[in-house]
N, C-alpha and C. Protein backbone atom coordinates (compact mmCIF):
# COMPACT_ATOMS: atom_id res chain seq x y z
N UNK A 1 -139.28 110.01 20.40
CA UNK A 1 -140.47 110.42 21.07
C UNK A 1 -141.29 109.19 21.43
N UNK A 2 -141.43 109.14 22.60
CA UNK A 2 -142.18 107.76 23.30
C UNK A 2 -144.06 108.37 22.68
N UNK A 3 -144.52 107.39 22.32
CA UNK A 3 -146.08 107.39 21.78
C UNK A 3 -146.99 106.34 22.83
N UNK A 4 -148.09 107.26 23.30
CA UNK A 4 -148.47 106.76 24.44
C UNK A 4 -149.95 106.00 23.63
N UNK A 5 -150.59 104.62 24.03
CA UNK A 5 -151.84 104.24 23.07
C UNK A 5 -152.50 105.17 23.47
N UNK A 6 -153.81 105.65 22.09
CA UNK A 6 -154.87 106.69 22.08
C UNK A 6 -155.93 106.09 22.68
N UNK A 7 -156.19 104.96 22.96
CA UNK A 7 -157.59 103.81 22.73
C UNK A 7 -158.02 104.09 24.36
N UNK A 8 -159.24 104.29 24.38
CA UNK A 8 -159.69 104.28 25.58
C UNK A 8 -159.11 103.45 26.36
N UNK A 9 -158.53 103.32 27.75
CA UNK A 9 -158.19 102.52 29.45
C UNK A 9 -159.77 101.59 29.69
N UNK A 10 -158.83 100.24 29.46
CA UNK A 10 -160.03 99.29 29.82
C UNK A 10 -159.54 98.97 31.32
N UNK A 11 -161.21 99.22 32.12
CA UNK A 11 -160.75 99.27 33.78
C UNK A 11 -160.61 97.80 34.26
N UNK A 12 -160.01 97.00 34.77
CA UNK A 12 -159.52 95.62 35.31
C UNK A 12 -160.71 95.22 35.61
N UNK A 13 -160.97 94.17 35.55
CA UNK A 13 -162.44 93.56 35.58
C UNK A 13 -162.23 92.38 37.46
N UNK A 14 -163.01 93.45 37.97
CA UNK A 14 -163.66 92.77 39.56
C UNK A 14 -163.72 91.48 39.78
N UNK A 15 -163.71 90.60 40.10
CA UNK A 15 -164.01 89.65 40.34
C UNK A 15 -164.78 89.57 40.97
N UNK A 16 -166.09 88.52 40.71
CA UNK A 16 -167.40 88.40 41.07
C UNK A 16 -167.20 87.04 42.16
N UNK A 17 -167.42 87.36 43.75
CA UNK A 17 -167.32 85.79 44.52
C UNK A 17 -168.43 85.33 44.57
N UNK A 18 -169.51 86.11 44.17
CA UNK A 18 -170.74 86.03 44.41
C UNK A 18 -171.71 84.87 43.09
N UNK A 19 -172.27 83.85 43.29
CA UNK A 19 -172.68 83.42 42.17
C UNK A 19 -173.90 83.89 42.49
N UNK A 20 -174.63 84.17 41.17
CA UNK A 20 -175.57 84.20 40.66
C UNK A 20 -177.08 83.46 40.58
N UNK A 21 -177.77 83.19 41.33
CA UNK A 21 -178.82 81.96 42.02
C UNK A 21 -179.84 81.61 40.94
N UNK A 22 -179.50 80.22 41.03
CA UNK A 22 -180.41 80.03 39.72
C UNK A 22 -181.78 79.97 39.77
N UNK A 23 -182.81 79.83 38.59
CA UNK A 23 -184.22 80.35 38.91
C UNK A 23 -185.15 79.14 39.90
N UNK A 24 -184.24 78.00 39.89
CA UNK A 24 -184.95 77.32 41.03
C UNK A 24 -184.15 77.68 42.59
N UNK A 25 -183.63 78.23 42.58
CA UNK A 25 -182.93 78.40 44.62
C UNK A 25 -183.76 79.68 44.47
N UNK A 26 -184.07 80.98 43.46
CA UNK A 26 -185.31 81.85 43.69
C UNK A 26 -186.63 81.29 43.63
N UNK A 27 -187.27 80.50 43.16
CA UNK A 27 -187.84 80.07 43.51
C UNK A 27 -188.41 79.07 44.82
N UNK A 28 -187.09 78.48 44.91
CA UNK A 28 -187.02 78.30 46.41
C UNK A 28 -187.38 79.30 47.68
N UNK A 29 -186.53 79.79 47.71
CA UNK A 29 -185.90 81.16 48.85
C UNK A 29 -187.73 81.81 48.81
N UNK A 30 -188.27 82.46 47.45
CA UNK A 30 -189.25 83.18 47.83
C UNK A 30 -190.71 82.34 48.64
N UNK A 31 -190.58 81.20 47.96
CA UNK A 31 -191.79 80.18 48.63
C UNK A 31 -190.81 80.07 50.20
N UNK A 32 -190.14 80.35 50.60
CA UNK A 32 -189.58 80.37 52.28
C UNK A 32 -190.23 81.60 52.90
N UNK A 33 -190.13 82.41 51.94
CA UNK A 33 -190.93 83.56 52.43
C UNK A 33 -192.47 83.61 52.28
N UNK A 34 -192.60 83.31 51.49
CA UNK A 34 -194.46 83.34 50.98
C UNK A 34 -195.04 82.26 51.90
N UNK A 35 -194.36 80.91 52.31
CA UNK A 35 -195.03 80.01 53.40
C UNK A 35 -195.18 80.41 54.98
N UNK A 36 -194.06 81.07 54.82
CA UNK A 36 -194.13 81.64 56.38
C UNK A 36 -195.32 82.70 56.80
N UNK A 37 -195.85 83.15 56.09
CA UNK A 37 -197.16 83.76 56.28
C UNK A 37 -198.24 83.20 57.16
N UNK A 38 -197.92 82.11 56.27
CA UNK A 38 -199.68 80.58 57.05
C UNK A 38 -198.54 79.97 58.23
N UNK A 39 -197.69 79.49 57.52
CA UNK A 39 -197.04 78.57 59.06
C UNK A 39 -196.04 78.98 59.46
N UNK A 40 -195.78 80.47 59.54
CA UNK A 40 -194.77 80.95 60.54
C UNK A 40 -193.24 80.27 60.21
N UNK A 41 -192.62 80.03 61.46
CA UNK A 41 -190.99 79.79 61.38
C UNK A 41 -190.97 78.17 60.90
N UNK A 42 -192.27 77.38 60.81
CA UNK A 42 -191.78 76.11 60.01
C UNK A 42 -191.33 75.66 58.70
N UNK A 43 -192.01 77.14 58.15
CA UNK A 43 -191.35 77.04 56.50
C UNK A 43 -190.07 77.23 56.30
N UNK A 44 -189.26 78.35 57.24
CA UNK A 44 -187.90 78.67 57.23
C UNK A 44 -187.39 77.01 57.60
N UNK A 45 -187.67 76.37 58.67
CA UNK A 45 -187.09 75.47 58.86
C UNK A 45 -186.86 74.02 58.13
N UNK A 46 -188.07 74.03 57.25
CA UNK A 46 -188.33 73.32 56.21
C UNK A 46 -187.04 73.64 54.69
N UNK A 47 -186.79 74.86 54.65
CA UNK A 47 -186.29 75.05 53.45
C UNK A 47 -184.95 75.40 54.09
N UNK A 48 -184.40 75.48 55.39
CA UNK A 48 -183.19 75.40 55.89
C UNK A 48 -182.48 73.85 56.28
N UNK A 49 -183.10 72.81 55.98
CA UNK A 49 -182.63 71.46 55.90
C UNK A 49 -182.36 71.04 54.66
N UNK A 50 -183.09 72.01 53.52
CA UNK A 50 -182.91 70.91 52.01
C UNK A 50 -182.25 72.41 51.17
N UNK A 51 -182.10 73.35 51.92
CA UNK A 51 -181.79 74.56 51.41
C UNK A 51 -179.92 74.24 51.61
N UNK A 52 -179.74 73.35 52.12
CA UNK A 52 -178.33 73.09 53.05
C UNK A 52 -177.14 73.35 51.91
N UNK A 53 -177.40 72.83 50.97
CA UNK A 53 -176.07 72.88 49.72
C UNK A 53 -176.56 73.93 49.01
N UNK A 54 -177.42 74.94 49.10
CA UNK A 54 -177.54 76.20 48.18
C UNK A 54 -177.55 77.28 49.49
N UNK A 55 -176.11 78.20 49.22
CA UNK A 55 -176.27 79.05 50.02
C UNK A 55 -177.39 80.26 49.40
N UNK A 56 -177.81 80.60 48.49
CA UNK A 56 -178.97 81.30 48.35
C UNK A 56 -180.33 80.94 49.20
N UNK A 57 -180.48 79.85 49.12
CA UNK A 57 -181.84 79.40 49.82
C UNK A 57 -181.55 79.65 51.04
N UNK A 58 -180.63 78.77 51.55
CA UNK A 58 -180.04 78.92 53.21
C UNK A 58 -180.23 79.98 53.81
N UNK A 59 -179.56 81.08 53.15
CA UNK A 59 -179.44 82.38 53.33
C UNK A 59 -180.46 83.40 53.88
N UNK A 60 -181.67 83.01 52.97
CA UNK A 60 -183.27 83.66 53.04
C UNK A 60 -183.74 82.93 54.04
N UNK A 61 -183.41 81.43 54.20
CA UNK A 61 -184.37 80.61 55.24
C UNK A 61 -183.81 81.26 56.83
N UNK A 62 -182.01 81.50 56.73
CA UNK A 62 -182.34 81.60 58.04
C UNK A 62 -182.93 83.24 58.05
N UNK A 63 -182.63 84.31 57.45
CA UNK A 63 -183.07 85.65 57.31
C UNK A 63 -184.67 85.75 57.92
N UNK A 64 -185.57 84.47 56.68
CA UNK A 64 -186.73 84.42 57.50
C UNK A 64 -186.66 83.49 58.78
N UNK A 65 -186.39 82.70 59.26
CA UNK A 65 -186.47 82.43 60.45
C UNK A 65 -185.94 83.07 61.53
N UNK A 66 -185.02 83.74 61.55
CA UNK A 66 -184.90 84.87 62.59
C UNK A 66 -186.04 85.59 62.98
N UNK A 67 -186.41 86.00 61.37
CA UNK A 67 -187.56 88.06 61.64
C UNK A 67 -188.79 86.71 62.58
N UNK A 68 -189.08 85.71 62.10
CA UNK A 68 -190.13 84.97 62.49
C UNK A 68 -189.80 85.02 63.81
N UNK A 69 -188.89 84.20 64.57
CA UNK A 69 -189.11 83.83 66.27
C UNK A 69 -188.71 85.53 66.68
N UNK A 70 -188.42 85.98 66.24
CA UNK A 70 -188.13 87.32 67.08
C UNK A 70 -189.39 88.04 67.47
N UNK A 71 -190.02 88.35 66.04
CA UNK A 71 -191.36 88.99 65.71
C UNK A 71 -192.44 88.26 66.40
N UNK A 72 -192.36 86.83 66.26
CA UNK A 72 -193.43 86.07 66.89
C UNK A 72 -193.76 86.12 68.35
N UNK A 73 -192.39 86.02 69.27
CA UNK A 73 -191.96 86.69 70.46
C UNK A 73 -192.51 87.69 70.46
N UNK A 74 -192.09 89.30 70.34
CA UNK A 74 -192.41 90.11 70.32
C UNK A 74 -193.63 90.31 70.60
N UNK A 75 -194.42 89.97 69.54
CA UNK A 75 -195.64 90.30 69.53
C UNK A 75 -196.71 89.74 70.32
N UNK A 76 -196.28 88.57 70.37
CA UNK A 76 -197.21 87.42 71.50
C UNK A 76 -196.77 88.08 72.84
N UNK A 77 -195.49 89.02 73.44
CA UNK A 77 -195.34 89.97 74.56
C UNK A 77 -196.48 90.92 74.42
N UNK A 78 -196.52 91.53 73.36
CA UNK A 78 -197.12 92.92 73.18
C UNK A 78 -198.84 92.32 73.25
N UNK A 79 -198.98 91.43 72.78
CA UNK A 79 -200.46 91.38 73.22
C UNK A 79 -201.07 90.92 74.61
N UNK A 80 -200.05 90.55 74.93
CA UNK A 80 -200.59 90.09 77.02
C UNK A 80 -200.49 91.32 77.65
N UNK A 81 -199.26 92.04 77.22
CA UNK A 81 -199.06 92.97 77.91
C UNK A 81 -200.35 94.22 77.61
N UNK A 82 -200.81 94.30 76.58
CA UNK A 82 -201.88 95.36 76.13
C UNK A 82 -202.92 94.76 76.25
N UNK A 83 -203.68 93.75 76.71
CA UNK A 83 -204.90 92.79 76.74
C UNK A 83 -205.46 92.63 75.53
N UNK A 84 -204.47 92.33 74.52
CA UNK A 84 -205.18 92.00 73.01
C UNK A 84 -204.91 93.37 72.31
N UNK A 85 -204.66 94.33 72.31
CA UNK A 85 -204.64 95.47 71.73
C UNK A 85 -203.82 95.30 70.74
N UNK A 86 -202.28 94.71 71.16
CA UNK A 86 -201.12 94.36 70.17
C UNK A 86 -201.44 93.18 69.17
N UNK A 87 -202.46 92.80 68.73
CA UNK A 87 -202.57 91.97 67.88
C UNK A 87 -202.90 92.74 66.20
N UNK A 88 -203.05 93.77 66.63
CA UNK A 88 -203.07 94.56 65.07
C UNK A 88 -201.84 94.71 64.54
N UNK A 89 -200.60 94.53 65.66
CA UNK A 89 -199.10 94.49 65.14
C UNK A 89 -199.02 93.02 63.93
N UNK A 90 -200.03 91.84 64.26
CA UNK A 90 -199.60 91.21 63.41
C UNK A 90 -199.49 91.08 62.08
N UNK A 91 -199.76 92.34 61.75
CA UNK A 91 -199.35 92.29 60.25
C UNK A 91 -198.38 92.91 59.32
N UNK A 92 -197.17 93.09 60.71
CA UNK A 92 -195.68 93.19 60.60
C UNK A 92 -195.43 92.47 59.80
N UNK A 93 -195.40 90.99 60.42
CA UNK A 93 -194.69 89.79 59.93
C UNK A 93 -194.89 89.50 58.35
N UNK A 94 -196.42 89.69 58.09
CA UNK A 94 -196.61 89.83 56.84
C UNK A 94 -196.19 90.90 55.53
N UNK A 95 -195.96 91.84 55.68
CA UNK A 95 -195.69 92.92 55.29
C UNK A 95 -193.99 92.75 54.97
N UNK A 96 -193.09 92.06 55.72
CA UNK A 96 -191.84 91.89 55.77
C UNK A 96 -191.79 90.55 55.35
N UNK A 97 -192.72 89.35 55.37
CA UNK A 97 -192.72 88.20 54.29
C UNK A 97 -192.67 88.49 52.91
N UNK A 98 -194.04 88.99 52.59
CA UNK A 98 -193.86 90.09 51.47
C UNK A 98 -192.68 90.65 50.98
N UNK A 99 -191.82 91.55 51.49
CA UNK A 99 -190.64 92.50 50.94
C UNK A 99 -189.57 91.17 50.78
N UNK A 100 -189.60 90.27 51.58
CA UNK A 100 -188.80 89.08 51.67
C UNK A 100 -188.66 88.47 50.35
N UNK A 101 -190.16 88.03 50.16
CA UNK A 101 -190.48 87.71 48.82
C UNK A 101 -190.47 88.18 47.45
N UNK A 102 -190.64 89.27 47.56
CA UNK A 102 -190.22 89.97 46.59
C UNK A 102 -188.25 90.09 46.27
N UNK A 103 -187.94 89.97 46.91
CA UNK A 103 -186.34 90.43 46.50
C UNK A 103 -185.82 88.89 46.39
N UNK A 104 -186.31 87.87 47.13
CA UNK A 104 -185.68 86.44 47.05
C UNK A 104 -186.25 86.28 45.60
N UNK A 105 -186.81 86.49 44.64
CA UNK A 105 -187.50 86.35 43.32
C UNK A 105 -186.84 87.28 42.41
N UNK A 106 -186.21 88.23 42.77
CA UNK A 106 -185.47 88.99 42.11
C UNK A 106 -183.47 88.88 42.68
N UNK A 107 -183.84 87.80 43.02
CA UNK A 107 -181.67 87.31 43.94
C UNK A 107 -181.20 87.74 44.13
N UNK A 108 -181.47 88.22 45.51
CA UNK A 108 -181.07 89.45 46.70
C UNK A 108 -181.58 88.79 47.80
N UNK A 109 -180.72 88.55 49.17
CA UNK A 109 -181.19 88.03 50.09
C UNK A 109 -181.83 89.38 50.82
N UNK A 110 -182.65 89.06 51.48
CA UNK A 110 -183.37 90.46 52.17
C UNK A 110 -183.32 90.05 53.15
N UNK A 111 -182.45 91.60 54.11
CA UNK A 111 -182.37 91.17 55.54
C UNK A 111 -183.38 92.52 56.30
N UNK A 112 -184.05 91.89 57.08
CA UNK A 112 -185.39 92.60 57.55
C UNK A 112 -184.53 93.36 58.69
N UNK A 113 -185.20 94.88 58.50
CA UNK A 113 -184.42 95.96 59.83
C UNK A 113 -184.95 94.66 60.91
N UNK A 114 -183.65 95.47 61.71
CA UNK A 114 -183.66 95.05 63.46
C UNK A 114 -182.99 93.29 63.29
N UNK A 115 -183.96 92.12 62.97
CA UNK A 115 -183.15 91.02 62.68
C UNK A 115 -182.82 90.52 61.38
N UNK A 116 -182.27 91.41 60.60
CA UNK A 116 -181.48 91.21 59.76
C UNK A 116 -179.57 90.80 60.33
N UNK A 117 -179.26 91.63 61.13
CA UNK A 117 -177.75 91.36 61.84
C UNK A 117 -177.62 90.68 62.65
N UNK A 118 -179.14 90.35 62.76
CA UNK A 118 -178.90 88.77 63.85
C UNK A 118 -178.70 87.94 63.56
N UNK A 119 -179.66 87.54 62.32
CA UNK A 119 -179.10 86.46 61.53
C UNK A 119 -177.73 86.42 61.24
N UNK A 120 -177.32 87.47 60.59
CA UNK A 120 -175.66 87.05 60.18
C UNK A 120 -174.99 86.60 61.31
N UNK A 121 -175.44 87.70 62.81
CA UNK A 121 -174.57 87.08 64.12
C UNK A 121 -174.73 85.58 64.42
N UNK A 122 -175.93 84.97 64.75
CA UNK A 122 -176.89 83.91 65.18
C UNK A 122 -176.25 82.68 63.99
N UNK A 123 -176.48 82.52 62.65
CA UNK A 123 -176.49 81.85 61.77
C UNK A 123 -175.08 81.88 60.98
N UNK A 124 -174.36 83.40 60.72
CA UNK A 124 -173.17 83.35 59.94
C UNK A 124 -173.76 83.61 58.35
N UNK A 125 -174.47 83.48 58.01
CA UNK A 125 -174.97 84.06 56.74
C UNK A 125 -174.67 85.31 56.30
């Protein structure tokens, strides 16, 4: 009589490609987001030159520099076109710096609806 083991099936363990970002590239990544508030797409660009050998940082810088020139665009349309009316939109950008910031502090790149898939197209991230 063949005896089959009783012991619980241990399930094959995943392999993780993903590393784990250490508490300075979150700390990084979220000050990419939290600067871009006051100076717009220069902070992304700032932390996408020294962000270069940490793909965590990289990642968020270009994420925020996309939502930035897109949004910034955008909105600088929407207010010529409405004679100033569209300037209450500006506190899109902030609101999505914010959510940015929050998840780059918790190591999760956050990709903002609409240019979130641009970045990956645009950048490869």
């Amino acid at each position: 009589m063949d005896q089959e083991p009783t012991g619980p099936a241990v399930p094959p363990q995943q392999p993780t490609s993903v590393a784990v970002p250490s508490q300075e590239d979150k700390t990084q990544a979220m000050l990419c987001w939290l600067l871009a508030i006051p100076i717009g797409f220069i902070s992304p660009l700032i932390f996408m030159l020294i962000g270069k050998e940490k793909p965590f940082v990289y990642a968020n810088a270009m994420q925020c520099l996309t939502m930035m020139l897109v949004l910034w665009v955008v909105l600088v349309v929407l207010t010529i076109v409405t004679c100033g009316i569209g300037i209450i939109f500006f506190v899109v950008p902030l609101i999505f710096s914010i959510l940015g910031c929050i998840a780059a502090n918790g190591g999760t790149i956050y990709e903002p609806p609409i240019t979130g898939p641009l970045a990956k197209k645009w950048f490869k991230v």
